[in-house]
C-alpha atoms as a PDB file:
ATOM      1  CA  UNK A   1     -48.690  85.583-160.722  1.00  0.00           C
ATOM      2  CA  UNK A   2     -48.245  84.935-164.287  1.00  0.00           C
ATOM      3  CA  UNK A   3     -45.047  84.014-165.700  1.00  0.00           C
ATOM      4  CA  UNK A   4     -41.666  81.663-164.005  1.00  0.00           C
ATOM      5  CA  UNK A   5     -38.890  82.856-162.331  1.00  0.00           C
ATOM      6  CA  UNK A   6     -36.011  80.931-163.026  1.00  0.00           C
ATOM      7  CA  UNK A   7     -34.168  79.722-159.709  1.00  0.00           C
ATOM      8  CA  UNK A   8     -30.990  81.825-160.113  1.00  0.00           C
ATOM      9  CA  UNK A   9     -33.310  84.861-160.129  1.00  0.00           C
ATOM     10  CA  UNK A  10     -35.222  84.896-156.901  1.00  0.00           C
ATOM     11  CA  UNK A  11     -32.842  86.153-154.303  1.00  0.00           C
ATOM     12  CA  UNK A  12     -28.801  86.354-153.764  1.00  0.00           C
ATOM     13  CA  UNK A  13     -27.171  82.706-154.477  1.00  0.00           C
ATOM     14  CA  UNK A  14     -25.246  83.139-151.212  1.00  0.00           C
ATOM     15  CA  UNK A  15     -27.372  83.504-148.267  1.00  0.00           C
ATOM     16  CA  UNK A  16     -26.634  86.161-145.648  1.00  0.00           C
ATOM     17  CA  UNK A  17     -28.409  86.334-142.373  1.00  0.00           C
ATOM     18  CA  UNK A  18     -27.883  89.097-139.467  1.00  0.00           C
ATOM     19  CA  UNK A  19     -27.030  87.535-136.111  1.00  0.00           C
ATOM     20  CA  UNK A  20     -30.672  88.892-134.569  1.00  0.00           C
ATOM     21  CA  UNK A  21     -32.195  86.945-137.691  1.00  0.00           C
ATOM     22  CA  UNK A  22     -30.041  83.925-137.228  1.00  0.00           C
ATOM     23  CA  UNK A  23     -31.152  83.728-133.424  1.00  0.00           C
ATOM     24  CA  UNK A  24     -34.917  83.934-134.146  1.00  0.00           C
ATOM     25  CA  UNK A  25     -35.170  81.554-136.811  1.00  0.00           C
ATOM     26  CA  UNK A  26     -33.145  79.175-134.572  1.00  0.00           C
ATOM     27  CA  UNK A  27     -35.665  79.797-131.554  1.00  0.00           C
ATOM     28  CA  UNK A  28     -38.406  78.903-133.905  1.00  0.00           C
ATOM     29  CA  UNK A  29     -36.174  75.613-134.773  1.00  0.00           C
ATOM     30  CA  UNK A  30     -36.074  74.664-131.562  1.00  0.00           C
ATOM     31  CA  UNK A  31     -39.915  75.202-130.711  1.00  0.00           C
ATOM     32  CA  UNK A  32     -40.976  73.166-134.182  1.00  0.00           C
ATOM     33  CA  UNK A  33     -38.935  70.007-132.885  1.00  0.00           C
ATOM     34  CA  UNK A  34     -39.967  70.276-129.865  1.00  0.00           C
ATOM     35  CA  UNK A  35     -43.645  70.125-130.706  1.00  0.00           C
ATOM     36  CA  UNK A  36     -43.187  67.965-133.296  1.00  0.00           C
ATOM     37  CA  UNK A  37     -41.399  65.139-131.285  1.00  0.00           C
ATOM     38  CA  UNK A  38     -43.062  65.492-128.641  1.00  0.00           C
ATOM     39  CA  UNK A  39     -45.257  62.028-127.264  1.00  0.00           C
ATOM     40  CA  UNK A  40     -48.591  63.449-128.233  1.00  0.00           C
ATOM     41  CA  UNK A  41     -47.473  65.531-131.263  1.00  0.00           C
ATOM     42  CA  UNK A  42     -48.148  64.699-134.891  1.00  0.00           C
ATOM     43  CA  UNK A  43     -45.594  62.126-135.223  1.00  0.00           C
ATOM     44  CA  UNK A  44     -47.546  59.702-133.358  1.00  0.00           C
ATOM     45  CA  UNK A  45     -50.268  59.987-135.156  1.00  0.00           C
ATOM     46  CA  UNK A  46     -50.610  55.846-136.407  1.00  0.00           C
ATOM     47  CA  UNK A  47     -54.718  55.447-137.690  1.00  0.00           C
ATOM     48  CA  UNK A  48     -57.387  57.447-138.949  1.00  0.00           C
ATOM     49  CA  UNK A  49     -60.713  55.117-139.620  1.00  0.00           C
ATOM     50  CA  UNK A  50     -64.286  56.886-140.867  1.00  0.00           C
ATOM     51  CA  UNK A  51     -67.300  56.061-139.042  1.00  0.00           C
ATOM     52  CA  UNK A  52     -70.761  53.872-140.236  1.00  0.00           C
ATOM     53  CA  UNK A  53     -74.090  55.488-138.692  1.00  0.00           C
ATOM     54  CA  UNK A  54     -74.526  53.047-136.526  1.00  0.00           C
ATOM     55  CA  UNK A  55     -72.324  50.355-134.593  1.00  0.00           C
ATOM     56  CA  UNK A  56     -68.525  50.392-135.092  1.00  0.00           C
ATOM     57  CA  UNK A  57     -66.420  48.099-133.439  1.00  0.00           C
ATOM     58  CA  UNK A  58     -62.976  49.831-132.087  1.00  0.00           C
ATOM     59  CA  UNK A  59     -59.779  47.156-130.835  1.00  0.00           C
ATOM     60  CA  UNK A  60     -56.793  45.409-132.676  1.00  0.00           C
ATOM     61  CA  UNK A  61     -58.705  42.935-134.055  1.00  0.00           C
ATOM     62  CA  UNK A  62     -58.686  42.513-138.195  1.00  0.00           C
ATOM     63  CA  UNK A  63     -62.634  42.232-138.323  1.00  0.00           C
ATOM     64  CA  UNK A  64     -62.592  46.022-136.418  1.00  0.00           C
ATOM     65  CA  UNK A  65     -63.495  49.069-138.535  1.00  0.00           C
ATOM     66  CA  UNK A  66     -61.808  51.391-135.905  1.00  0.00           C
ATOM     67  CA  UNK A  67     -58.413  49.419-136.052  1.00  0.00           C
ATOM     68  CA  UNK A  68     -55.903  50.002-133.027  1.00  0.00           C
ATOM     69  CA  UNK A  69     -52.293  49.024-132.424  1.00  0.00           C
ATOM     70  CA  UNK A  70     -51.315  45.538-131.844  1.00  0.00           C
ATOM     71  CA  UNK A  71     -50.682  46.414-128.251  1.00  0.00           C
ATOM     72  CA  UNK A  72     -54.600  47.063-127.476  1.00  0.00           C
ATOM     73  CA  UNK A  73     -57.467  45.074-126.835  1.00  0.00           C
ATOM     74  CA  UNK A  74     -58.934  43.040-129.810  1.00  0.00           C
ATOM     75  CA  UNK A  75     -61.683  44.376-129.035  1.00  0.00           C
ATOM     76  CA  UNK A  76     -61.914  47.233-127.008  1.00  0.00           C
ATOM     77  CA  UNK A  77     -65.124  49.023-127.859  1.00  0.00           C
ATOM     78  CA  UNK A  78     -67.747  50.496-129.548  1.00  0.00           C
ATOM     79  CA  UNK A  79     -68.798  53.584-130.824  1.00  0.00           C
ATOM     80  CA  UNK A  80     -72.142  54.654-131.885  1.00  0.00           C
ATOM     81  CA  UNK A  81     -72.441  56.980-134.352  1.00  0.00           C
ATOM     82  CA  UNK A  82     -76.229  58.279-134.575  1.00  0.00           C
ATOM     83  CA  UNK A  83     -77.685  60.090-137.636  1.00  0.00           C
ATOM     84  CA  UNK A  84     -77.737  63.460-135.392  1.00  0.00           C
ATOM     85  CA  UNK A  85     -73.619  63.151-135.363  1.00  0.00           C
ATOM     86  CA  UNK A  86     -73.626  62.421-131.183  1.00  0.00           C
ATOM     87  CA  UNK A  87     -71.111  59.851-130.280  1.00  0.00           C
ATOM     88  CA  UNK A  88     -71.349  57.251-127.456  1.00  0.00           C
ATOM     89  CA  UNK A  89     -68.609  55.073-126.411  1.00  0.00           C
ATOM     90  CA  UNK A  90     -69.142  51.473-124.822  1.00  0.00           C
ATOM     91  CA  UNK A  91     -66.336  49.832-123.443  1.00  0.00           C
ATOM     92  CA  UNK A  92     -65.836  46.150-124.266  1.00  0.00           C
ATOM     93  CA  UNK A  93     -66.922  43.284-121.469  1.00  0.00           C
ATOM     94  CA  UNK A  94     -63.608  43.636-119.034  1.00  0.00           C
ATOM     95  CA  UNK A  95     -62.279  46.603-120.727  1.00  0.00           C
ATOM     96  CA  UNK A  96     -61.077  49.600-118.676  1.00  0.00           C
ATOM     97  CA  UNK A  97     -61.557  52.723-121.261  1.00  0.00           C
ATOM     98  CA  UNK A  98     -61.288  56.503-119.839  1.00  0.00           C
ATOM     99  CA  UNK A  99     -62.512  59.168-121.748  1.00  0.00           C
ATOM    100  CA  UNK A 100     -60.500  62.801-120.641  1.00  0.00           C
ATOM    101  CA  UNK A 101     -59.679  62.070-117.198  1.00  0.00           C
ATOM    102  CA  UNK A 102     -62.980  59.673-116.343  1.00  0.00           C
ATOM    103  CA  UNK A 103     -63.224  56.056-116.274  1.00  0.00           C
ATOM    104  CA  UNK A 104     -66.018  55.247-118.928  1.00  0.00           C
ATOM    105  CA  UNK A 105     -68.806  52.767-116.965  1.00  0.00           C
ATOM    106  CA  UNK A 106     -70.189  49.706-118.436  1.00  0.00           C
ATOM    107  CA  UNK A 107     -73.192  51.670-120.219  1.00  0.00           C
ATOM    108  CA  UNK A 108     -70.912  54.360-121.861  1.00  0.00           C
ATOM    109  CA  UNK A 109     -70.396  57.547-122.265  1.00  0.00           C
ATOM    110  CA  UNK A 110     -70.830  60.339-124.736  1.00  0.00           C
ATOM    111  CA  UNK A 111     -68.080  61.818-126.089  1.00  0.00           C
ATOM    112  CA  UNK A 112     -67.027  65.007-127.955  1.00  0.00           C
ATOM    113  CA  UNK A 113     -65.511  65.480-131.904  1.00  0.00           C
ATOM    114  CA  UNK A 114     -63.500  68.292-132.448  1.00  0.00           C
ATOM    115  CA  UNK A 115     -66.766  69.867-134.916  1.00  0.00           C
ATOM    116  CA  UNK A 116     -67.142  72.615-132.181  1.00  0.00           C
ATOM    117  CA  UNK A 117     -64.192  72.494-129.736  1.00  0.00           C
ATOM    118  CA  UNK A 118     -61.447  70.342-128.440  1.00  0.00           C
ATOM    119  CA  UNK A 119     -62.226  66.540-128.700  1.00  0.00           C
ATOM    120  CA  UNK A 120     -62.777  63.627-126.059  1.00  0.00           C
ATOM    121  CA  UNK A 121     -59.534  62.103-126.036  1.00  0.00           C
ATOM    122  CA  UNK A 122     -60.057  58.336-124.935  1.00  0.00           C
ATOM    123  CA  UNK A 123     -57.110  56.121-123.852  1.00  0.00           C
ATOM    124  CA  UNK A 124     -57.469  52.223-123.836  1.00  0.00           C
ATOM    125  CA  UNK A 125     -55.145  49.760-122.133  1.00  0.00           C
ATOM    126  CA  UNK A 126     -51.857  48.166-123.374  1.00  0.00           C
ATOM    127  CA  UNK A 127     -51.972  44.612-123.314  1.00  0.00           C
ATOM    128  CA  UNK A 128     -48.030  43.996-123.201  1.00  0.00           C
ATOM    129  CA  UNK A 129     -48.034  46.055-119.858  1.00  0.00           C
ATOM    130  CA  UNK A 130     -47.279  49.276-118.751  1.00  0.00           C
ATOM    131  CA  UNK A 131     -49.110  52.308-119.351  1.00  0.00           C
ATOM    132  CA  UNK A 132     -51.385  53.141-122.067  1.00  0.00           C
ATOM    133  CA  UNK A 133     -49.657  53.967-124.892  1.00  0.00           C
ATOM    134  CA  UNK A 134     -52.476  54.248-127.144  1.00  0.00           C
ATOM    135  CA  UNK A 135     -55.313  56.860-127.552  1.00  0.00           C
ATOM    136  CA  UNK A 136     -57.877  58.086-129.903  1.00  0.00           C
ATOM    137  CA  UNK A 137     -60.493  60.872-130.557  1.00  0.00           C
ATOM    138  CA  UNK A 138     -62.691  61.886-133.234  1.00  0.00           C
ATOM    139  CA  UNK A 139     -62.893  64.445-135.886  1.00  0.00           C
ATOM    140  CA  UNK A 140     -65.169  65.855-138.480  1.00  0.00           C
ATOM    141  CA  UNK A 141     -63.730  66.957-141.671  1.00  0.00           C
ATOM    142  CA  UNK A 142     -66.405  68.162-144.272  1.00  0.00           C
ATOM    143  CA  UNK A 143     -69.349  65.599-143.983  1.00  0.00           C
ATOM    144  CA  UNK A 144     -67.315  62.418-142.341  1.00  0.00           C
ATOM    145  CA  UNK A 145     -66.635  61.551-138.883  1.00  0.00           C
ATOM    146  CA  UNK A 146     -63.478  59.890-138.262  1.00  0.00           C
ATOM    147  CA  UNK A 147     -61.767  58.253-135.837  1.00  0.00           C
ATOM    148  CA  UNK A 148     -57.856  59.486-134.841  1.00  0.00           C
ATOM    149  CA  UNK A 149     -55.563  57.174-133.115  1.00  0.00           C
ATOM    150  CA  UNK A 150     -52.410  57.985-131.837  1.00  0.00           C
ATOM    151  CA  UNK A 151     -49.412  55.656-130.124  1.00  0.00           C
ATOM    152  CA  UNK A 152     -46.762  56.628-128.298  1.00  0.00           C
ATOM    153  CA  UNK A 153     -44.335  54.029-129.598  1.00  0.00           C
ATOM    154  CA  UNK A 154     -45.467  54.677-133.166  1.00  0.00           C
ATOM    155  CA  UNK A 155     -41.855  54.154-135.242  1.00  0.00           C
ATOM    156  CA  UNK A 156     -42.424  57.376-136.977  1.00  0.00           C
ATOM    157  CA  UNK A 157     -42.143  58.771-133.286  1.00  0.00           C
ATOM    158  CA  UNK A 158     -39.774  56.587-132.176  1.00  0.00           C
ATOM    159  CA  UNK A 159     -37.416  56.503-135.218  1.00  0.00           C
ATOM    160  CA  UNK A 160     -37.616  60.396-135.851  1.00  0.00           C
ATOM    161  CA  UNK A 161     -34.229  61.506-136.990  1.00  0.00           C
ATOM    162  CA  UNK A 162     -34.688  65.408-136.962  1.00  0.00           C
ATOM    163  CA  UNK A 163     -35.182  67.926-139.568  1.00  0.00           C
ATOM    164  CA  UNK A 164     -32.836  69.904-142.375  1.00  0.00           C
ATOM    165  CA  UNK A 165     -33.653  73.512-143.208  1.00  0.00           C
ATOM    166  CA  UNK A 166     -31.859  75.694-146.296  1.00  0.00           C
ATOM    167  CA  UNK A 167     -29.935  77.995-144.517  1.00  0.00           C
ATOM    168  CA  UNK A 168     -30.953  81.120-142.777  1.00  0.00           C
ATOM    169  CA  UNK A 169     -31.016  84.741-144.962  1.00  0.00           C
ATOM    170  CA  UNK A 170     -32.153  87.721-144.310  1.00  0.00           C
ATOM    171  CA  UNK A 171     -32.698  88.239-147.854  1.00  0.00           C
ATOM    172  CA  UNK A 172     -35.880  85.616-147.734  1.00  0.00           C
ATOM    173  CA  UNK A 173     -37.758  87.921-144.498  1.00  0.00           C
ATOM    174  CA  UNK A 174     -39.419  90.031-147.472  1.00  0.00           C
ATOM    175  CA  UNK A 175     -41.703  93.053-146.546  1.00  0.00           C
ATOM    176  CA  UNK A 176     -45.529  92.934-147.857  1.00  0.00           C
ATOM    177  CA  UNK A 177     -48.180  95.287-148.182  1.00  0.00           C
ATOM    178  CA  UNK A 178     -51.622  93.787-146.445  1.00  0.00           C
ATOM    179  CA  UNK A 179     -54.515  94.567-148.107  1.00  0.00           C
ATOM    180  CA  UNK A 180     -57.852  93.064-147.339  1.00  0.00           C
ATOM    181  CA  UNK A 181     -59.938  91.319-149.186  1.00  0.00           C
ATOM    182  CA  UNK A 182     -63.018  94.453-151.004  1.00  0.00           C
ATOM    183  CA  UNK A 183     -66.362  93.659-149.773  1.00  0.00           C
ATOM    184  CA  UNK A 184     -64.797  91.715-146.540  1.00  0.00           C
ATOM    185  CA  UNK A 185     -63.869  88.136-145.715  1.00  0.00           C
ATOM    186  CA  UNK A 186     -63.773  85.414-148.251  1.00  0.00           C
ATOM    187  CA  UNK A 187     -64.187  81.720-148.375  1.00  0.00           C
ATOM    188  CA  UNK A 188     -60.905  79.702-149.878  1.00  0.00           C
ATOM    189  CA  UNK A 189     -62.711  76.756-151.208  1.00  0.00           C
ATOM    190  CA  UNK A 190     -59.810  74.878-150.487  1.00  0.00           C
ATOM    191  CA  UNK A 191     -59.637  70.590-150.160  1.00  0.00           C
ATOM    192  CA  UNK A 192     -57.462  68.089-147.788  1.00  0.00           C
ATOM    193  CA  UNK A 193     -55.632  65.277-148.126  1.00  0.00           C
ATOM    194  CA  UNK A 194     -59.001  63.379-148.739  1.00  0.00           C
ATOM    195  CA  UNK A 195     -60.333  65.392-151.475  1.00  0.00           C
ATOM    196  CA  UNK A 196     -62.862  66.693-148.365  1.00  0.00           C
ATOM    197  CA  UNK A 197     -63.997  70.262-148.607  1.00  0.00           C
ATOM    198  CA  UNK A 198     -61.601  72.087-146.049  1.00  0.00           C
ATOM    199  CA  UNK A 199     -62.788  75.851-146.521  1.00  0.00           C
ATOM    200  CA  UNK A 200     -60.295  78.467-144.930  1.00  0.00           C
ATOM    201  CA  UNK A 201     -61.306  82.063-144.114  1.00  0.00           C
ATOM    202  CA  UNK A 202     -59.020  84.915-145.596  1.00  0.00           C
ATOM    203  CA  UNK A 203     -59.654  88.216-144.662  1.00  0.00           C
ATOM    204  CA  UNK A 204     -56.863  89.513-147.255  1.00  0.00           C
ATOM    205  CA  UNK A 205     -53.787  89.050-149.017  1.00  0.00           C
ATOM    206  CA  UNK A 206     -50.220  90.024-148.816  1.00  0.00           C
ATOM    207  CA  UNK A 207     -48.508  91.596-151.271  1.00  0.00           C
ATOM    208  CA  UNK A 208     -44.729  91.494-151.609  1.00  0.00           C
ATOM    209  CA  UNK A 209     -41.534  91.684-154.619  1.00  0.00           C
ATOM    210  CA  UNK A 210     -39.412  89.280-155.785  1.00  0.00           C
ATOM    211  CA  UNK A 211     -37.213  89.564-158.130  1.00  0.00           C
ATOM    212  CA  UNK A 212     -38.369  92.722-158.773  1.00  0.00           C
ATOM    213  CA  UNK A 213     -41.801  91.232-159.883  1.00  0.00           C
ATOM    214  CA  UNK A 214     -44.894  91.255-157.713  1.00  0.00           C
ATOM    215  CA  UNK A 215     -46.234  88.459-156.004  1.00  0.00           C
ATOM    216  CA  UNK A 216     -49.494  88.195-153.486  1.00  0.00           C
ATOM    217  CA  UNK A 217     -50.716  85.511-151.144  1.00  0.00           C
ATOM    218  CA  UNK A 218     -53.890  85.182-149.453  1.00  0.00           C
ATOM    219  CA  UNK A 219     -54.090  84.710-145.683  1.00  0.00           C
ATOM    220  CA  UNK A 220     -56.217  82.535-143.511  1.00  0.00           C
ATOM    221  CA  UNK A 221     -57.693  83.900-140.197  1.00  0.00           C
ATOM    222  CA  UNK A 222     -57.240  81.014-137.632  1.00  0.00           C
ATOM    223  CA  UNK A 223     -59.496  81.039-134.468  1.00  0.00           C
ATOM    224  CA  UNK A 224     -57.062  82.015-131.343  1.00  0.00           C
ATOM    225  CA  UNK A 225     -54.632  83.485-133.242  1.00  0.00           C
ATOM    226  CA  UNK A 226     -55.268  86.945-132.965  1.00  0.00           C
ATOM    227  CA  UNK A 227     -51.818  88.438-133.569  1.00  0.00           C
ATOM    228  CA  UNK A 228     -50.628  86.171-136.860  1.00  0.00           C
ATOM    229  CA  UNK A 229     -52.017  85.445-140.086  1.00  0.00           C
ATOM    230  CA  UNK A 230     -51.975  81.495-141.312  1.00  0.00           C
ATOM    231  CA  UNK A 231     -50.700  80.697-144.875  1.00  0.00           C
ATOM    232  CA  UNK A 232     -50.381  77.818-147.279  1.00  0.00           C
ATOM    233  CA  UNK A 233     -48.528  78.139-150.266  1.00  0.00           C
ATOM    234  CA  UNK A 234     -46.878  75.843-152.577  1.00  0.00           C
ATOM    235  CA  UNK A 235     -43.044  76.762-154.692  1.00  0.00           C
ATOM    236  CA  UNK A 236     -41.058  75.137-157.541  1.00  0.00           C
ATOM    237  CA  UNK A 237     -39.393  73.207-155.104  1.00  0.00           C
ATOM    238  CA  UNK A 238     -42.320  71.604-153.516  1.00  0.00           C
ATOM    239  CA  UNK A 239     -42.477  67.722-154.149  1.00  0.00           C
ATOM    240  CA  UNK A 240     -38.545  68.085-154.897  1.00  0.00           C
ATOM    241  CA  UNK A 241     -36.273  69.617-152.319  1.00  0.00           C
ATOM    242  CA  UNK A 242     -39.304  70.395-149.746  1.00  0.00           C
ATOM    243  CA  UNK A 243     -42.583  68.388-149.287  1.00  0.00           C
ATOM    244  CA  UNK A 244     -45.648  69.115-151.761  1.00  0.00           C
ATOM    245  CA  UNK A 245     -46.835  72.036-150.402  1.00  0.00           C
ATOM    246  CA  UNK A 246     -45.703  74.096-147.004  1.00  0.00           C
ATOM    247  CA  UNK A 247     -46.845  76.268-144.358  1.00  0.00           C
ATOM    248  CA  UNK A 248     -45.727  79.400-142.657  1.00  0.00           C
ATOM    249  CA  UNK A 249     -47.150  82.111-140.338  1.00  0.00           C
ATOM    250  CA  UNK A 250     -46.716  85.976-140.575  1.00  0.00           C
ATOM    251  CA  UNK A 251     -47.398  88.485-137.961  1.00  0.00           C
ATOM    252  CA  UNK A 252     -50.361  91.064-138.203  1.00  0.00           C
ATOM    253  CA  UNK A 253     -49.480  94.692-139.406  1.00  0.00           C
ATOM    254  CA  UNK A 254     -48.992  96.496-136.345  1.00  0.00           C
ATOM    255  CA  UNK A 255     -51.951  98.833-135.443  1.00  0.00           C
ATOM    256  CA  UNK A 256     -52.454 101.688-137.820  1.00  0.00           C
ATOM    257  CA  UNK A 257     -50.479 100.524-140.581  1.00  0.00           C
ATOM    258  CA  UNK A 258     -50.642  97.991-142.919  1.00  0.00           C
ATOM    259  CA  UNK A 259     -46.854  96.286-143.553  1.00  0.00           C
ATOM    260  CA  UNK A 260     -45.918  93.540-141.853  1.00  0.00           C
ATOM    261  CA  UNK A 261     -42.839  90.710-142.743  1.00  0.00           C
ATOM    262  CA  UNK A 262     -43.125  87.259-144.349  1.00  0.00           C
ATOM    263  CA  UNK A 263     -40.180  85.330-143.272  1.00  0.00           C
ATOM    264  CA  UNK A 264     -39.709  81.972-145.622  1.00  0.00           C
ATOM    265  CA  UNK A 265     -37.007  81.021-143.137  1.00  0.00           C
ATOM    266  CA  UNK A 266     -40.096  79.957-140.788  1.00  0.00           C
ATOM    267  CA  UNK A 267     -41.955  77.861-143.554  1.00  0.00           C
ATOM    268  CA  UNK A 268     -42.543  74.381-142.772  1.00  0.00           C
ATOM    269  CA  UNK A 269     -43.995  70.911-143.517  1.00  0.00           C
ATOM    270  CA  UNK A 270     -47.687  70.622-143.038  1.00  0.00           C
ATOM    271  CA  UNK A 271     -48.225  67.108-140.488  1.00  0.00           C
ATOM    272  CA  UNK A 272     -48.839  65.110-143.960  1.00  0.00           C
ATOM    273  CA  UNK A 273     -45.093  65.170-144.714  1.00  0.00           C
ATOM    274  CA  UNK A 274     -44.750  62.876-141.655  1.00  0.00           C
ATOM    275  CA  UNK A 275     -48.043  60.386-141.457  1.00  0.00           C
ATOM    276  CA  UNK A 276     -50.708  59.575-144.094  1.00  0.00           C
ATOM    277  CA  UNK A 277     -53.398  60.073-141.463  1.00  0.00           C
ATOM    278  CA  UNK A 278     -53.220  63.757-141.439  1.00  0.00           C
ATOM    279  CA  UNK A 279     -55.941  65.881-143.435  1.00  0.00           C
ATOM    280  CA  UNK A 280     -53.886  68.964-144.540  1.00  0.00           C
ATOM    281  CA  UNK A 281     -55.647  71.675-146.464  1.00  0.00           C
ATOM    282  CA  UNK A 282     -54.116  72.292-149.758  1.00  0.00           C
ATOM    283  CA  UNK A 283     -53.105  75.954-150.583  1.00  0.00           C
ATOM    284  CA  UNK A 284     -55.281  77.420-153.090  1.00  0.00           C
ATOM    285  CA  UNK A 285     -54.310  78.191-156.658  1.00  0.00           C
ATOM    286  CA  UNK A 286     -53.582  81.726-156.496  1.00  0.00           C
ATOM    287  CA  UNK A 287     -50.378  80.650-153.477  1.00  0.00           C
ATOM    288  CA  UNK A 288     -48.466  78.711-156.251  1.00  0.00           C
ATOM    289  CA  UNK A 289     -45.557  80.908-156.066  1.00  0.00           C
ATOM    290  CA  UNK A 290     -44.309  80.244-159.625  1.00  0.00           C
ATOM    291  CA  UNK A 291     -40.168  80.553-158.432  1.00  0.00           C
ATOM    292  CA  UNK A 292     -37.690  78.697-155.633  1.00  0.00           C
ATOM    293  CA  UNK A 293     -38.665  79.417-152.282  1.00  0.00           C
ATOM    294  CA  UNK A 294     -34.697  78.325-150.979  1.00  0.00           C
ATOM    295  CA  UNK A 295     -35.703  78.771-147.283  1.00  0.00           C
ATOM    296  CA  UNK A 296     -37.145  77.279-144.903  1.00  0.00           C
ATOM    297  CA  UNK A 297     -37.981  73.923-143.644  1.00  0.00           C
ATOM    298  CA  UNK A 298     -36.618  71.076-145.870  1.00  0.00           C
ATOM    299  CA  UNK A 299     -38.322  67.371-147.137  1.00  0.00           C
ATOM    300  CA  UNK A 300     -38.518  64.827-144.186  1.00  0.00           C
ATOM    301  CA  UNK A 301     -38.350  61.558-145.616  1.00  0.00           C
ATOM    302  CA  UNK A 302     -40.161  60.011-148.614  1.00  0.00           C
ATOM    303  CA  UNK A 303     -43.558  61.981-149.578  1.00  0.00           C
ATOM    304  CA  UNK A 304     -46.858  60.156-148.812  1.00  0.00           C
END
């Protein structure tokens, strides 16, 4: 991908888009909203904390290394972290924890990152009243275990104010050529947000035109998503009119052939547009797409 495109030379300058097009890029709309603002979606997302081996002390307090809302318990818990990565949870002296859909007793309980599956979610109570409103689990992203809290009445949840999108053309749905990767899968060594290893498997690339120049992106195979291929590029408008980097998904070439469509109108903000606490893997060097991508899901807000 050697060379620039200059913006004016991408695709038509006034965008066209067929009714059927229109319709499914408004469907996905709809769907990315209503995940996204939804009161366990990313925009609640308020804390991310890394663990000691050893004792860590979870609540609202200042002196906690797992800090919580103002709303919780000043202290609330503690989690062990022992050198073979297991994780038990002791509620404080009075404090009702759960962890999933279980009341955590006096001596603890074990709990579950997300290293190898879906993570013990633990909810602790609100001290103004009401219903929890804030929970946390924990994650492992390269060698660190971390702590994820989220809060129902975060502001960027609360305060949410919708999202802008260039306008819909057909002329950005651009046929590509799969071809996988010779000798097999590959390892992106990509990074996140941290500077944390963040490998992504690609069993290929796509190959598509622009302008009439050629272009390719690699793909990432995502566990449970056997029909659609995961990728992460960055554009000359990233960190400008769209957030540093975006995302998109493109459906699998149909069986026995090897075409398939990548529709820009679908692109969208990786969960680190909206919250510092997200770890978002950063699209390798060879997805800098070196013209305007002028589709697609615009800049929410200031960049973190």
């Amino acid at each position: 991908m050697s060379g620039e495109l200059k913006a004016e030379a991408t695709v038509g300058s006034v965008p066209t888009a067929s009714a059927e097009r229109t319709a499914i890029v408004n469907a996905w709309k709809d769907l990315r909203f209503k995940r996204l603002h939804h009161d366990d979606g990313w925009l609640t997302l308020c804390g991310l904390d890394w663990l000691e081996v050893g004792e860590n002390k979870v609540g609202s307090n200042e002196s906690c290394g797992v800090r919580l809302p103002a709303c919780c318990p000043a202290n609330a818990a503690t989690l062990v972290l022992n050198a073979d990565e297991t994780i038990r949870l002791i509620p404080a002296a009075g404090v009702t924890c759960t962890a999933g859909d279980v009341t955590v007793p006096a001596s603890g309980v074990e709990i579950k990152s997300d290293a190898k599956g879906a993570a013990t979610v633990v909810t602790v109570p609100n001290t103004l009243g009401g219903a929890p409103q804030v929970s946390f689990f924990v994650i492992k992203r390269d060698t660190k275990i971390g702590v994820r809290m989220k809060d129902k009445k975060n502001p960027v949840y609360t305060q949410f104010t919708g999202l802008e999108y260039f306008p819909v053309s057909d002329e950005w749905a651009i046929p590509a050529v799969y071809k996988p990767h010779p000798g097999g899968e590959k390892i992106l060594p990509t990074v996140n947000m941290y500077g944390l290893s963040d490998p992504q498997r690609s069993p290929g690339l796509l190959e598509f035109s622009v302008a009439g120049k050629t272009f390719t992106l690699d793909v990432v195979d995502e566990d449970g998503e056997p029909d659609r291929f995961f990728i992460l590029f960055k554009d000359l408008t990233s960190g400008k009119e769209t957030y540093g980097m975006r995302y998109m998904y493109c459906p699998r070439p149909a069986a026995g052939t090897n075409t398939t469509v990548i529709d820009f109108n679908q692109s969208y903000s990786p969960p680190c547009c909206f919250t510092p606490y997200a770890t978002c893997a950063i699209p390798p060097k060879q997805n800098h797409l070196p013209f305007r991508v002028s589709a697609g899901e615009k800049m929410y807000g200031k960049p973190h």
